[in-house]
PDB file of N, CA and C in Angstrom:
ATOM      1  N   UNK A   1      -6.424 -12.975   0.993  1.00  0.00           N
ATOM      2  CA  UNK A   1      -6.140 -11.598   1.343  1.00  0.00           C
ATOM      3  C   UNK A   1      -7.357 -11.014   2.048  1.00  0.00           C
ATOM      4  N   UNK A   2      -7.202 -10.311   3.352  1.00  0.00           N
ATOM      5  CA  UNK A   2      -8.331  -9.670   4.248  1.00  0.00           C
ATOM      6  C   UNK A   2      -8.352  -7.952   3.931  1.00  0.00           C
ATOM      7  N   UNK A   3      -9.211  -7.376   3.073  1.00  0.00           N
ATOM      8  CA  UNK A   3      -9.442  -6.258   3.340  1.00  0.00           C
ATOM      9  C   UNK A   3     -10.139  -5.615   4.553  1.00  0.00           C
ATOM     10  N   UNK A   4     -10.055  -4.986   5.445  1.00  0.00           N
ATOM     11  CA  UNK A   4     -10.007  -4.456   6.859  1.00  0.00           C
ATOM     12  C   UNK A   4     -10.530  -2.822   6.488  1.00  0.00           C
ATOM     13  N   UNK A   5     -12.071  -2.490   6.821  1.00  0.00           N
ATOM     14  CA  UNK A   5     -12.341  -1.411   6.533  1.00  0.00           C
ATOM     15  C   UNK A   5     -12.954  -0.439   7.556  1.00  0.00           C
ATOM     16  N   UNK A   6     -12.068   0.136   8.537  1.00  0.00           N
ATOM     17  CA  UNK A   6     -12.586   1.106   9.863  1.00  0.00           C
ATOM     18  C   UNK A   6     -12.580   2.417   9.339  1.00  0.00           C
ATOM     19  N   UNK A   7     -13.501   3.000  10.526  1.00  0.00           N
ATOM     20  CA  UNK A   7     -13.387   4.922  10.433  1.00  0.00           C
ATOM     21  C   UNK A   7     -13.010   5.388  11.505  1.00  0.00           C
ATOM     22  N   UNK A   8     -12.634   6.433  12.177  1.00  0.00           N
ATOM     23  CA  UNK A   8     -12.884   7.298  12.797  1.00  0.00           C
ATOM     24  C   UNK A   8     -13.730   8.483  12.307  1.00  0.00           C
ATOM     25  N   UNK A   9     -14.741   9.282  13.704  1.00  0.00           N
ATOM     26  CA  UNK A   9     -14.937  10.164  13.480  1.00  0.00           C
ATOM     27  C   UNK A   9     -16.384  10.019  12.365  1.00  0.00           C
ATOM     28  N   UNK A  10     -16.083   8.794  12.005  1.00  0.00           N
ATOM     29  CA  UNK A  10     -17.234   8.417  10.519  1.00  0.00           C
ATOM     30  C   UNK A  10     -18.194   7.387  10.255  1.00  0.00           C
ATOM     31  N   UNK A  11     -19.037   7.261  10.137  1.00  0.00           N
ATOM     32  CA  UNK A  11     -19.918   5.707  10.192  1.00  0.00           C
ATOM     33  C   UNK A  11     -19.628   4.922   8.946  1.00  0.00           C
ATOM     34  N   UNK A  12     -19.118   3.918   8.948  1.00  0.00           N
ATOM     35  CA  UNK A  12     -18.803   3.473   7.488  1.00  0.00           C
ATOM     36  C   UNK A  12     -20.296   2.595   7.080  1.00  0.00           C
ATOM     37  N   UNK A  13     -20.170   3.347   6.043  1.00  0.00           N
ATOM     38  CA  UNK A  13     -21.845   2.712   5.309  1.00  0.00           C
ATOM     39  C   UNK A  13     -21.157   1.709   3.813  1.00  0.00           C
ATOM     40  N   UNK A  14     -22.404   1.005   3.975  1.00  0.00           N
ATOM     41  CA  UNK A  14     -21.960  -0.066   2.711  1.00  0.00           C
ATOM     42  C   UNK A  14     -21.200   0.382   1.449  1.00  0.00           C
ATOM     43  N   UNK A  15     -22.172   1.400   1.108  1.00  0.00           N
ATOM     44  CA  UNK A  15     -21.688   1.972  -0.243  1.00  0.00           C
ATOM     45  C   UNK A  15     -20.151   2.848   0.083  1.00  0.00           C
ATOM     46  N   UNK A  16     -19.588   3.061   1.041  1.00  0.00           N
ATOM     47  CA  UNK A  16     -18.292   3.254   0.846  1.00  0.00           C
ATOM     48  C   UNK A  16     -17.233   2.209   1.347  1.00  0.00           C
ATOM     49  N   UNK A  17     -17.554   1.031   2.451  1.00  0.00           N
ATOM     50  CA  UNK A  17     -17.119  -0.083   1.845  1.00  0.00           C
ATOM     51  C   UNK A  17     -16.773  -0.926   1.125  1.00  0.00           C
ATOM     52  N   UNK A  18     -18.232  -0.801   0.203  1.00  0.00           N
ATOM     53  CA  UNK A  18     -17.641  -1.818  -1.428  1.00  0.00           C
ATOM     54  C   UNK A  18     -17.301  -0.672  -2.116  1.00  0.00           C
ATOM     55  N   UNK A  19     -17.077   0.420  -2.202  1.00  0.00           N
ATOM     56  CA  UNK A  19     -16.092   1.357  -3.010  1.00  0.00           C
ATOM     57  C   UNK A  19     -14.847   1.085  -2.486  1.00  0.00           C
ATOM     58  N   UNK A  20     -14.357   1.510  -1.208  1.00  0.00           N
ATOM     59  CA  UNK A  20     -12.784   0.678  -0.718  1.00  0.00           C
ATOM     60  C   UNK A  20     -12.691  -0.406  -0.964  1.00  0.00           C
ATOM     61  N   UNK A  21     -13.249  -1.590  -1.092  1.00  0.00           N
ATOM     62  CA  UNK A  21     -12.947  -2.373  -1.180  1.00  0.00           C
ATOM     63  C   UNK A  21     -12.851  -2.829  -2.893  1.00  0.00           C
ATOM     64  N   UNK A  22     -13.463  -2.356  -3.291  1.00  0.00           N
ATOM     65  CA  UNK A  22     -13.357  -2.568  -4.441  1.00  0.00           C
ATOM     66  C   UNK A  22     -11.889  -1.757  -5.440  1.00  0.00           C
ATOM     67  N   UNK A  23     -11.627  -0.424  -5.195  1.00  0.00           N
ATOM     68  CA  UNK A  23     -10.238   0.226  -5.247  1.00  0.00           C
ATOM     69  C   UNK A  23      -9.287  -0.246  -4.981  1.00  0.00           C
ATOM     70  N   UNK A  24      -9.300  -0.503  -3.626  1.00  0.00           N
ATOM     71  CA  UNK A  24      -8.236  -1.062  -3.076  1.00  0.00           C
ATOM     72  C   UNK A  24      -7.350  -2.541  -3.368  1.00  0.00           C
ATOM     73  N   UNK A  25      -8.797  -3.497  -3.624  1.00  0.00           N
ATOM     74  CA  UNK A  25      -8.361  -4.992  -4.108  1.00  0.00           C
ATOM     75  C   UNK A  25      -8.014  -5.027  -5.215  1.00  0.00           C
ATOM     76  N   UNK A  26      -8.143  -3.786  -6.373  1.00  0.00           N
ATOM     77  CA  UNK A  26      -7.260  -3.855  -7.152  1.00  0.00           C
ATOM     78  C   UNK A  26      -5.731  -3.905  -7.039  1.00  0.00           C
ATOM     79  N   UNK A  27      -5.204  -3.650  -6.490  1.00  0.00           N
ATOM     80  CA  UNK A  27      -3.479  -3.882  -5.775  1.00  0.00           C
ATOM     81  C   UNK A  27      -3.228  -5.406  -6.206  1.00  0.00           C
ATOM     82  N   UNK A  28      -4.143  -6.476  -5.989  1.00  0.00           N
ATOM     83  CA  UNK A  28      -3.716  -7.673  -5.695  1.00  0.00           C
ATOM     84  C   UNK A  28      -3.662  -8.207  -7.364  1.00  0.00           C
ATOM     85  N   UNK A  29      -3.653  -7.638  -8.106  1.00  0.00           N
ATOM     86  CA  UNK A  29      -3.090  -7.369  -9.766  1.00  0.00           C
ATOM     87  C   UNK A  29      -1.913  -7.561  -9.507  1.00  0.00           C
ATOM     88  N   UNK A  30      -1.325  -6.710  -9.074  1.00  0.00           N
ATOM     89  CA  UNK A  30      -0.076  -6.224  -9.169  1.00  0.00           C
ATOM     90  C   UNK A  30       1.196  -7.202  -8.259  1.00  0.00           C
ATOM     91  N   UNK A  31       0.586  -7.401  -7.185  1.00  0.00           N
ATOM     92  CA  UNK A  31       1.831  -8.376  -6.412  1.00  0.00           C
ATOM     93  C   UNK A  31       0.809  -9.597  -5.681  1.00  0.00           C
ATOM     94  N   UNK A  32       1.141 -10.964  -5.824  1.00  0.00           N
ATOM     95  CA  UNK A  32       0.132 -11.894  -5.015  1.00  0.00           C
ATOM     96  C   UNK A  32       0.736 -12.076  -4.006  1.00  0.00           C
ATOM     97  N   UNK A  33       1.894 -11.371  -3.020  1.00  0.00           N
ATOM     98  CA  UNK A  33       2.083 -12.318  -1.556  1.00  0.00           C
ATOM     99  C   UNK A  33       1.477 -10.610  -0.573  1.00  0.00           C
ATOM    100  N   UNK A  34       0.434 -10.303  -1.011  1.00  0.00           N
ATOM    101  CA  UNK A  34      -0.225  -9.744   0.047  1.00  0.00           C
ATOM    102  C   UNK A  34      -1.073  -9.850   0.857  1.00  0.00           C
ATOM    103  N   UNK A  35      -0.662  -9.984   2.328  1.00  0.00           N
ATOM    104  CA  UNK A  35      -1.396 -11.272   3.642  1.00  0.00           C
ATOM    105  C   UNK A  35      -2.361 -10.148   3.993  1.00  0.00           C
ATOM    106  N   UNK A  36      -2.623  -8.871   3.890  1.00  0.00           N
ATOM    107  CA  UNK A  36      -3.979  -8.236   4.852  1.00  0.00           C
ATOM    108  C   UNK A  36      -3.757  -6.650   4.064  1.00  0.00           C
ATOM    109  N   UNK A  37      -4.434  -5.804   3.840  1.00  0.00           N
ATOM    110  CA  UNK A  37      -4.468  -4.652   3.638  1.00  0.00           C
ATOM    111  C   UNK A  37      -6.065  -3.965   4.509  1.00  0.00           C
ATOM    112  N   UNK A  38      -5.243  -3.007   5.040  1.00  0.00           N
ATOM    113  CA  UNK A  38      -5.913  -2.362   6.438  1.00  0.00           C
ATOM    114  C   UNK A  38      -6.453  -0.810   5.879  1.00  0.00           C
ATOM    115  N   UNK A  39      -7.638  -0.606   5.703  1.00  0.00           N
ATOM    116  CA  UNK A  39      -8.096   0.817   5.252  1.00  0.00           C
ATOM    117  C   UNK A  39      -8.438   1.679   6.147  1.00  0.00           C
ATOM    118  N   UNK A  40      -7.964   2.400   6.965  1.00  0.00           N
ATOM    119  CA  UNK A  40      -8.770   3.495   7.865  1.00  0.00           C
ATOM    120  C   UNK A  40      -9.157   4.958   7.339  1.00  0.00           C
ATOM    121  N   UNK A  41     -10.618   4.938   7.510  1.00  0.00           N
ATOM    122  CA  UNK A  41     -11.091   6.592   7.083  1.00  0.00           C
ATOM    123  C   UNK A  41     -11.288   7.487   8.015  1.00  0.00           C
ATOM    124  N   UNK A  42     -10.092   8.410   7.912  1.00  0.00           N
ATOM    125  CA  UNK A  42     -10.718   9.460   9.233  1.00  0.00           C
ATOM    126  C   UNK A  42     -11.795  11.110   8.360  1.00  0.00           C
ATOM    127  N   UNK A  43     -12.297  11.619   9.426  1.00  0.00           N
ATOM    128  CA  UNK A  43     -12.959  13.167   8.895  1.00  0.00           C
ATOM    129  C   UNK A  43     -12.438  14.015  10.108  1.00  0.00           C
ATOM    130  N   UNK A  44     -12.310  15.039   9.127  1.00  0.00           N
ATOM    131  CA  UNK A  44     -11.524  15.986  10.159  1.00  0.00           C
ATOM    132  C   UNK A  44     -13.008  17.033  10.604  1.00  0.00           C
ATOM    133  N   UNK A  45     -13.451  17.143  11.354  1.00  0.00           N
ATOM    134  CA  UNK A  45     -14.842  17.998  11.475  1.00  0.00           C
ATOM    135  C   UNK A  45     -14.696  19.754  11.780  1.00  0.00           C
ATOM    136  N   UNK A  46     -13.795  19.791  11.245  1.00  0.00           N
ATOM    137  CA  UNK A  46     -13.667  21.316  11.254  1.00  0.00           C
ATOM    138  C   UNK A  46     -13.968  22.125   9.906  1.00  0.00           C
ATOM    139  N   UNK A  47     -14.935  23.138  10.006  1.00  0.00           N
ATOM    140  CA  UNK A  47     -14.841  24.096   8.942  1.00  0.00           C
ATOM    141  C   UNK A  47     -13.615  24.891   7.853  1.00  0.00           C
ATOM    142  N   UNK A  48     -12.821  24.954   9.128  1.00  0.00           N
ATOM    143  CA  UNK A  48     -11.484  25.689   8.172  1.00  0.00           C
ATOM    144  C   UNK A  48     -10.907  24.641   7.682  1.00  0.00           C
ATOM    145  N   UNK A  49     -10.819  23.524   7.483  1.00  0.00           N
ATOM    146  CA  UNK A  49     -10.030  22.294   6.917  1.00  0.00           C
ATOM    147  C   UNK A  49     -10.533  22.313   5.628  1.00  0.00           C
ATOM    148  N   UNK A  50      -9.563  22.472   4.540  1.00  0.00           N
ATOM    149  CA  UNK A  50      -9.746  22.377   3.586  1.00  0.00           C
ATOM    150  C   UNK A  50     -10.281  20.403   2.906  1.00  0.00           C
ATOM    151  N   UNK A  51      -8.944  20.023   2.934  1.00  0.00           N
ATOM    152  CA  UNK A  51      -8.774  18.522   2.969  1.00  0.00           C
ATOM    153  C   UNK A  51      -9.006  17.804   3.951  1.00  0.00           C
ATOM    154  N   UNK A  52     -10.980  17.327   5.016  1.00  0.00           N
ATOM    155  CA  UNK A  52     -11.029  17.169   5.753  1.00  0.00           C
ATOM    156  C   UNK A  52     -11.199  15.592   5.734  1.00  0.00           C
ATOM    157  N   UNK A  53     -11.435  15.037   4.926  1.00  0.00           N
ATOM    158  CA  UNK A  53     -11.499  13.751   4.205  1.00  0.00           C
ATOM    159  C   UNK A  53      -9.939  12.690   4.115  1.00  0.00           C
ATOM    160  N   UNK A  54      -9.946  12.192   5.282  1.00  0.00           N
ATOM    161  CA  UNK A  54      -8.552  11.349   4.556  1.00  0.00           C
ATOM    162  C   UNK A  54      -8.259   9.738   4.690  1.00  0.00           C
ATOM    163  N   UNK A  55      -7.420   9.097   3.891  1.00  0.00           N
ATOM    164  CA  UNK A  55      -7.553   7.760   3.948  1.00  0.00           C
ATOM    165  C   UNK A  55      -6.763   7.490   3.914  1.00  0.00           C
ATOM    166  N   UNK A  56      -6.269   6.430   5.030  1.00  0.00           N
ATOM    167  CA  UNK A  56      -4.822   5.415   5.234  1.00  0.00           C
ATOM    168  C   UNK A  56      -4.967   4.467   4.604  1.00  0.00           C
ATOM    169  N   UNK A  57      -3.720   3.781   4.170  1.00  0.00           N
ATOM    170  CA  UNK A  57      -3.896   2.447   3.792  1.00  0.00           C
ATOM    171  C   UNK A  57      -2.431   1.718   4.241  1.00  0.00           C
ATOM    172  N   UNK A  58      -2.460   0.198   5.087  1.00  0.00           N
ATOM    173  CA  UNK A  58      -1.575  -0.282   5.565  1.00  0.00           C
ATOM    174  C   UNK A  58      -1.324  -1.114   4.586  1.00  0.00           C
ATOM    175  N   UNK A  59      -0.695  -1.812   3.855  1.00  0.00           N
ATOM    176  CA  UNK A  59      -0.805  -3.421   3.236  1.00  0.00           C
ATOM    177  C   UNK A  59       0.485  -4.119   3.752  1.00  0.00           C
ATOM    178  N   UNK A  60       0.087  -5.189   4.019  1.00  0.00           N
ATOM    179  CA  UNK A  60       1.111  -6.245   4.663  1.00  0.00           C
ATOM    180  C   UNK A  60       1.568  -7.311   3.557  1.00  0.00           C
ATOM    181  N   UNK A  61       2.810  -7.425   3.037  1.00  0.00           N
ATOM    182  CA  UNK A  61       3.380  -8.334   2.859  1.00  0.00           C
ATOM    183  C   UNK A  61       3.878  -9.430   3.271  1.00  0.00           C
ATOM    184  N   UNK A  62       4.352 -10.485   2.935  1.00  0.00           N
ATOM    185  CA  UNK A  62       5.331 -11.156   3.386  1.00  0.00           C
ATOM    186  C   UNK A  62       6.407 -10.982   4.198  1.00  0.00           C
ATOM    187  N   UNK A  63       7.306 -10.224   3.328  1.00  0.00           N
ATOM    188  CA  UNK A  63       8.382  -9.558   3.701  1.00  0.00           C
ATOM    189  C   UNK A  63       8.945  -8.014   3.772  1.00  0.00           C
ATOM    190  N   UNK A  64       7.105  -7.865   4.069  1.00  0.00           N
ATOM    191  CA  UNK A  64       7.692  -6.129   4.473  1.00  0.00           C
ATOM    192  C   UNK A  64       5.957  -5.709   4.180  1.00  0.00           C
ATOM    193  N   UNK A  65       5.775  -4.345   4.459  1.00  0.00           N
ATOM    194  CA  UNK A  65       4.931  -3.657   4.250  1.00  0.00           C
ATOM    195  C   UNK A  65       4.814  -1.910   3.997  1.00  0.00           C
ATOM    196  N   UNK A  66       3.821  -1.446   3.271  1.00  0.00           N
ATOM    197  CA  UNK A  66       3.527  -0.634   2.568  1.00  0.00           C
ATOM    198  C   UNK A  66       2.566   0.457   3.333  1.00  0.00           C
ATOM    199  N   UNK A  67       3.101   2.039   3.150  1.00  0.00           N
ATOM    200  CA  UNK A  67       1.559   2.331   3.850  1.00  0.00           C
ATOM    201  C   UNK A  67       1.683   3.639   3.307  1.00  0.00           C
ATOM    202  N   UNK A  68       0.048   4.235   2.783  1.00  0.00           N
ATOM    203  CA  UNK A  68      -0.042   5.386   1.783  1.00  0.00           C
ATOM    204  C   UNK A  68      -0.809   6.017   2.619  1.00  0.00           C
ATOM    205  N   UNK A  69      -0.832   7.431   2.635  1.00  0.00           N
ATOM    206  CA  UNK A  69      -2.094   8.268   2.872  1.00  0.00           C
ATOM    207  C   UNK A  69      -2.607   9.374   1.796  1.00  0.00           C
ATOM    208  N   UNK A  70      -3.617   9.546   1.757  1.00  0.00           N
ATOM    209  CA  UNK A  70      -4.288  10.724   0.743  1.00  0.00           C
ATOM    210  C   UNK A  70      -5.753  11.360   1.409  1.00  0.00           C
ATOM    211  N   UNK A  71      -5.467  13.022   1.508  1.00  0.00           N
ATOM    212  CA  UNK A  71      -6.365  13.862   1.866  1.00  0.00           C
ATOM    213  C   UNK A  71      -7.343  14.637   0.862  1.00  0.00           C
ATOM    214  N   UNK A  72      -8.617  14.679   0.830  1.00  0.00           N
ATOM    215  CA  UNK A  72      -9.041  15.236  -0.176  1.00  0.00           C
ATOM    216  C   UNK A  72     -10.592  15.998   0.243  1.00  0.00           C
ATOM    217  N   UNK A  73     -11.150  16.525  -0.455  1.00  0.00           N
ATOM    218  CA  UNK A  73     -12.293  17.263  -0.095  1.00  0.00           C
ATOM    219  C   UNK A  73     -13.948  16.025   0.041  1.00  0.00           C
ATOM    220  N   UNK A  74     -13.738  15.038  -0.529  1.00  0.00           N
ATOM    221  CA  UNK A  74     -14.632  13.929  -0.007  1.00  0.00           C
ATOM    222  C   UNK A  74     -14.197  13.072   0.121  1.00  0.00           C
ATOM    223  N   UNK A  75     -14.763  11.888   0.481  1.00  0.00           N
ATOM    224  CA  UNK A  75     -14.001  10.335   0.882  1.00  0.00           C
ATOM    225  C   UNK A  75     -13.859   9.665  -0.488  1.00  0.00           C
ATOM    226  N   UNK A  76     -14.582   9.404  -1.457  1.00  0.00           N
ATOM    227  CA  UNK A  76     -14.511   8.775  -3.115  1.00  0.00           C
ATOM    228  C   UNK A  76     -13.061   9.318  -3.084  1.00  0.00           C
ATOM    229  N   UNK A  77     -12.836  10.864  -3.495  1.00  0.00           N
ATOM    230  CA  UNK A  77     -12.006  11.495  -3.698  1.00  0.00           C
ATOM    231  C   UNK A  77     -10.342  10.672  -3.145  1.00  0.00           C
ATOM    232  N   UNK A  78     -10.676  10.920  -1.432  1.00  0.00           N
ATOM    233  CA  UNK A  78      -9.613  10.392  -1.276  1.00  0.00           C
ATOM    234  C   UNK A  78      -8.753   8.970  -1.174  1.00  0.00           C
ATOM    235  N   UNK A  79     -10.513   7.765  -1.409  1.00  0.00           N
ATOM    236  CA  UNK A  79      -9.991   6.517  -1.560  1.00  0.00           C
ATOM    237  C   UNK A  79      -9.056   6.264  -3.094  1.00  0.00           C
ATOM    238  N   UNK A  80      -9.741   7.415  -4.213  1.00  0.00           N
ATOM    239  CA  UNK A  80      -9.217   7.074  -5.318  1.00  0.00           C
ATOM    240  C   UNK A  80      -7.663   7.444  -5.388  1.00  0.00           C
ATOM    241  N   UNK A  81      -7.273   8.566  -4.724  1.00  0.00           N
ATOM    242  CA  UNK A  81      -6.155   9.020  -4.842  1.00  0.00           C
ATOM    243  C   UNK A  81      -5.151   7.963  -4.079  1.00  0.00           C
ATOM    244  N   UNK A  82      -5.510   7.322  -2.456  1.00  0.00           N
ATOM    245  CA  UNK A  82      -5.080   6.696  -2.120  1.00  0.00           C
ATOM    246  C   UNK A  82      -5.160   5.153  -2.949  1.00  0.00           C
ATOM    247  N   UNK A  83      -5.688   4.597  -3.538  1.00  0.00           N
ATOM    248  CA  UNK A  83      -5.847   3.712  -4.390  1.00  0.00           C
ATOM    249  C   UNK A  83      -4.454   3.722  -5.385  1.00  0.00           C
ATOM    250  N   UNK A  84      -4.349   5.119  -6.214  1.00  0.00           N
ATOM    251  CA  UNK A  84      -3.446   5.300  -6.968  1.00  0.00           C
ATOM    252  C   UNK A  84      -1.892   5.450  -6.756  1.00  0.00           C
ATOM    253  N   UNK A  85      -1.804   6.133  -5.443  1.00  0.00           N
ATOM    254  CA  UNK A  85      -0.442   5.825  -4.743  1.00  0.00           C
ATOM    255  C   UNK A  85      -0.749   4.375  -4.214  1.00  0.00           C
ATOM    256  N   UNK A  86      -1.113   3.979  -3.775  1.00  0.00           N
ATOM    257  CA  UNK A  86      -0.715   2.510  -2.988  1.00  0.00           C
ATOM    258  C   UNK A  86      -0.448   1.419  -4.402  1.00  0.00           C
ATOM    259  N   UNK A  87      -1.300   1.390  -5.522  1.00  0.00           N
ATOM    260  CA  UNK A  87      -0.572   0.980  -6.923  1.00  0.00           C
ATOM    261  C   UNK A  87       0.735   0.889  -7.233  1.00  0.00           C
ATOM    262  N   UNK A  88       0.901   2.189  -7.186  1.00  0.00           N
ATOM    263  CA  UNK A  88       2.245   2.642  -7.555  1.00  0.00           C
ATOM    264  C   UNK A  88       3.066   2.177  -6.602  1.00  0.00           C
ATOM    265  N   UNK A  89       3.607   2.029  -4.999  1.00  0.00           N
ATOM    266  CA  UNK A  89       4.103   1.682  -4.051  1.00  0.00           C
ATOM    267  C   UNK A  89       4.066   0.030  -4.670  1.00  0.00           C
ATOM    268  N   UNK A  90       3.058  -0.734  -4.683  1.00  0.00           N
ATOM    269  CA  UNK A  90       3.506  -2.190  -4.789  1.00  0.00           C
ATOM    270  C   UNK A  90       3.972  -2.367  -6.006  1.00  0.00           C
ATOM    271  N   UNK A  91       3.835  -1.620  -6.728  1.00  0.00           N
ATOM    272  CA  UNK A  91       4.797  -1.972  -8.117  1.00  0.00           C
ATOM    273  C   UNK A  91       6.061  -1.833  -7.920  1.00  0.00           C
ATOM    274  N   UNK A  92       6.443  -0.913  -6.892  1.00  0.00           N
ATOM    275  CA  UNK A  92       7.933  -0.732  -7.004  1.00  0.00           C
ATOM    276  C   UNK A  92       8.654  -1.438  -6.344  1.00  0.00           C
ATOM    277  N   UNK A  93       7.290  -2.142  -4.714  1.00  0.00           N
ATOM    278  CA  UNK A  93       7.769  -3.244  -3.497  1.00  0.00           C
ATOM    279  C   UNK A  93       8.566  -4.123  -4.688  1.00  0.00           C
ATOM    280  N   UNK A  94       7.573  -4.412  -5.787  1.00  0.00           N
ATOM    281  CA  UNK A  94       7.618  -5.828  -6.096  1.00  0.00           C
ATOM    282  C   UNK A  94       8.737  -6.113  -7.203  1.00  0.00           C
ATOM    283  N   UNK A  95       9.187  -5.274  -7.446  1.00  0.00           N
ATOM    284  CA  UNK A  95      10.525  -4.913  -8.332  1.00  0.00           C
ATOM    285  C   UNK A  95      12.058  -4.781  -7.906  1.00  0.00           C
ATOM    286  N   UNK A  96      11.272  -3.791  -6.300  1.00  0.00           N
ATOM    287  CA  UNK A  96      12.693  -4.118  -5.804  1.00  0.00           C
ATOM    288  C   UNK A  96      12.988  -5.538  -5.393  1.00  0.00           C
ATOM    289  N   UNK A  97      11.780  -6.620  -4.673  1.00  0.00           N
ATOM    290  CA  UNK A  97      12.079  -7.497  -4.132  1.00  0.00           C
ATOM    291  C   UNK A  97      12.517  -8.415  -5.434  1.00  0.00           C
ATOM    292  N   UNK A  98      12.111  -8.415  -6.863  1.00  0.00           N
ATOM    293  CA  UNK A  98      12.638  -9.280  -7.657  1.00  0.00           C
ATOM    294  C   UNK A  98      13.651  -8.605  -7.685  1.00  0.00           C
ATOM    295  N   UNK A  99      14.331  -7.816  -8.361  1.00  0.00           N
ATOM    296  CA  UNK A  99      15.781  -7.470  -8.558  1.00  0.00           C
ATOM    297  C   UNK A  99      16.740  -7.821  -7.557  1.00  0.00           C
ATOM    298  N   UNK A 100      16.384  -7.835  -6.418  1.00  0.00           N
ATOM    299  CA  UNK A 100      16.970  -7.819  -5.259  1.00  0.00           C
ATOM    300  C   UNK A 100      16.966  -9.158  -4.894  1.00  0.00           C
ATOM    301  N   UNK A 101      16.771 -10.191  -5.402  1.00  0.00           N
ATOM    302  CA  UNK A 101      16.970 -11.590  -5.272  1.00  0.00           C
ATOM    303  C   UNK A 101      17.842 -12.044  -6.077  1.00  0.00           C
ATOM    304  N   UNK A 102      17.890 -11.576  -7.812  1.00  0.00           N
ATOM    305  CA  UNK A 102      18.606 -11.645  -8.935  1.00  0.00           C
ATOM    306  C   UNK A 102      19.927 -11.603  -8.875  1.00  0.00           C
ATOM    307  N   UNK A 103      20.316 -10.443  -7.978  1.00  0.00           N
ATOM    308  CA  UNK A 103      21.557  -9.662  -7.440  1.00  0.00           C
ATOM    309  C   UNK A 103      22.156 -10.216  -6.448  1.00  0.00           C
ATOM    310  N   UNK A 104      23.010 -11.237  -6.307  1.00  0.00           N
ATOM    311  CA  UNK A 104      23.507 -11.859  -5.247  1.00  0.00           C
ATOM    312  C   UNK A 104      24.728 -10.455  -3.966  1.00  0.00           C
ATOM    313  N   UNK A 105      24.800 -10.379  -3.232  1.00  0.00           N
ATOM    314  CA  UNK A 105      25.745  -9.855  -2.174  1.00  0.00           C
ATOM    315  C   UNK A 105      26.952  -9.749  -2.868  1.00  0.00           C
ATOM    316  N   UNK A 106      27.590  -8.584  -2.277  1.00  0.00           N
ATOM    317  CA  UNK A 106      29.291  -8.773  -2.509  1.00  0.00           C
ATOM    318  C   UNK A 106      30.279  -9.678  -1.471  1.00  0.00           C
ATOM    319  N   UNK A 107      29.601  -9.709  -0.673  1.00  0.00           N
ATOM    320  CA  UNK A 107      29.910 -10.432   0.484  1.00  0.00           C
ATOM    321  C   UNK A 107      30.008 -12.237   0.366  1.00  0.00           C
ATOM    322  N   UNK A 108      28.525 -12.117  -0.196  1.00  0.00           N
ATOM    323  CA  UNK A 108      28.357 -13.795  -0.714  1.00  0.00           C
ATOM    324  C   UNK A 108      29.155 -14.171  -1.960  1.00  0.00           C
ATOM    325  N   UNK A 109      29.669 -13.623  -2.748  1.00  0.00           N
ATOM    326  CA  UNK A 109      30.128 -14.014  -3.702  1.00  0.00           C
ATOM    327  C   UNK A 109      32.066 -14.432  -3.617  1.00  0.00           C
ATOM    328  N   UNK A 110      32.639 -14.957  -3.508  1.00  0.00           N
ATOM    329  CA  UNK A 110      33.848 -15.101  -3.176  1.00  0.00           C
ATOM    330  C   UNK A 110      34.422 -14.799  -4.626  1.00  0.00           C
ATOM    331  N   UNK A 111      35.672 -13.841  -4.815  1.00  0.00           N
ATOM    332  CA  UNK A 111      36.146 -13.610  -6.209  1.00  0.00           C
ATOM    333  C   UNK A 111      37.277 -15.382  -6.105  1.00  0.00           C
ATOM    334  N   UNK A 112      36.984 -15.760  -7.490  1.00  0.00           N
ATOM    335  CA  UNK A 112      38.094 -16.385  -7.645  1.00  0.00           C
ATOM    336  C   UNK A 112      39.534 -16.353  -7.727  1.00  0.00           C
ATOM    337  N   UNK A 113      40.409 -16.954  -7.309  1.00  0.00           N
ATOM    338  CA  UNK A 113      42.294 -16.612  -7.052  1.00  0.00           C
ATOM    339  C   UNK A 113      42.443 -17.048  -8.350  1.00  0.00           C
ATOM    340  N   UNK A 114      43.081 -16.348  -8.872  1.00  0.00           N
ATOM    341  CA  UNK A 114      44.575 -17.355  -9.542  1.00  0.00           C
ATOM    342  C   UNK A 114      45.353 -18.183  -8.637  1.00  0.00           C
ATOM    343  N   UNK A 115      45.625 -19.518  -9.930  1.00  0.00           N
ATOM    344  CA  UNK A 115      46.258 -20.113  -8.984  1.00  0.00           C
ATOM    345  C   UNK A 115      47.923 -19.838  -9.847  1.00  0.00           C
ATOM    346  N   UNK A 116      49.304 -19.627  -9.160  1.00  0.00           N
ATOM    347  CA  UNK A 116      50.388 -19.351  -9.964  1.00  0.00           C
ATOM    348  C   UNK A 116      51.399 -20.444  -9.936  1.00  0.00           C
ATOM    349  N   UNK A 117      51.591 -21.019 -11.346  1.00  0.00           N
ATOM    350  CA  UNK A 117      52.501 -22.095 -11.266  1.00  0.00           C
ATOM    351  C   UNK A 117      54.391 -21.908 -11.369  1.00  0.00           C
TER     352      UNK A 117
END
């Protein structure tokens, strides 16, 4: 799994690298067919912006992918929040995709005839 850690607008320094990266790779708990998760930090540089701090997160699956955002008044702030939704999102990827294998089609399933003698 490739964690991918860009900014806009922001210089990414070590110490908030291995904080994303470290948040974030927690996910891979939760579901193992995740091929890349992509972190972008933007700053909004305006005074009147309350929530100028915000963080994307892409994660790529197998068979599909995931993507969270969270705005907050510093970057910690908003990797943690984004951390906590993107959790929650692969728990549910990974539930629907088991259930959803379990569950054969109505289509695929042919009802059986009677046969009448």
């Amino acid at each position: 799994m490739r964690i991918t850690v860009k900014g806009r607008n922001i210089e990414i320094t070590d110490p908030i690298r291995a904080y994303a990266e470290e948040k974030i790779g927690k996910v891979i708990n939760h579901y193992d067919q995740i091929q890349s998760i992509e972190v972008v930090l933007n700053v909004i540089k305006n005074p009147s912006v309350a929530l100028s701090h915000t963080a994307e997160v892409l994660c790529k699956f197998t068979s599909g992918s995931v993507k969270a955002e969270e705005s907050a008044e510093t970057m910690y702030a908003s990797i943690d929040l984004v951390s906590d939704k993107l959790n929650r999102q692969v728990k549910k990827f990974k539930e629907k995709q088991i259930s959803g294998s379990k569950n054969a089609s109505i289509r695929t399933d042919a009802p059986e005839e009677k046969e009448e003698e």
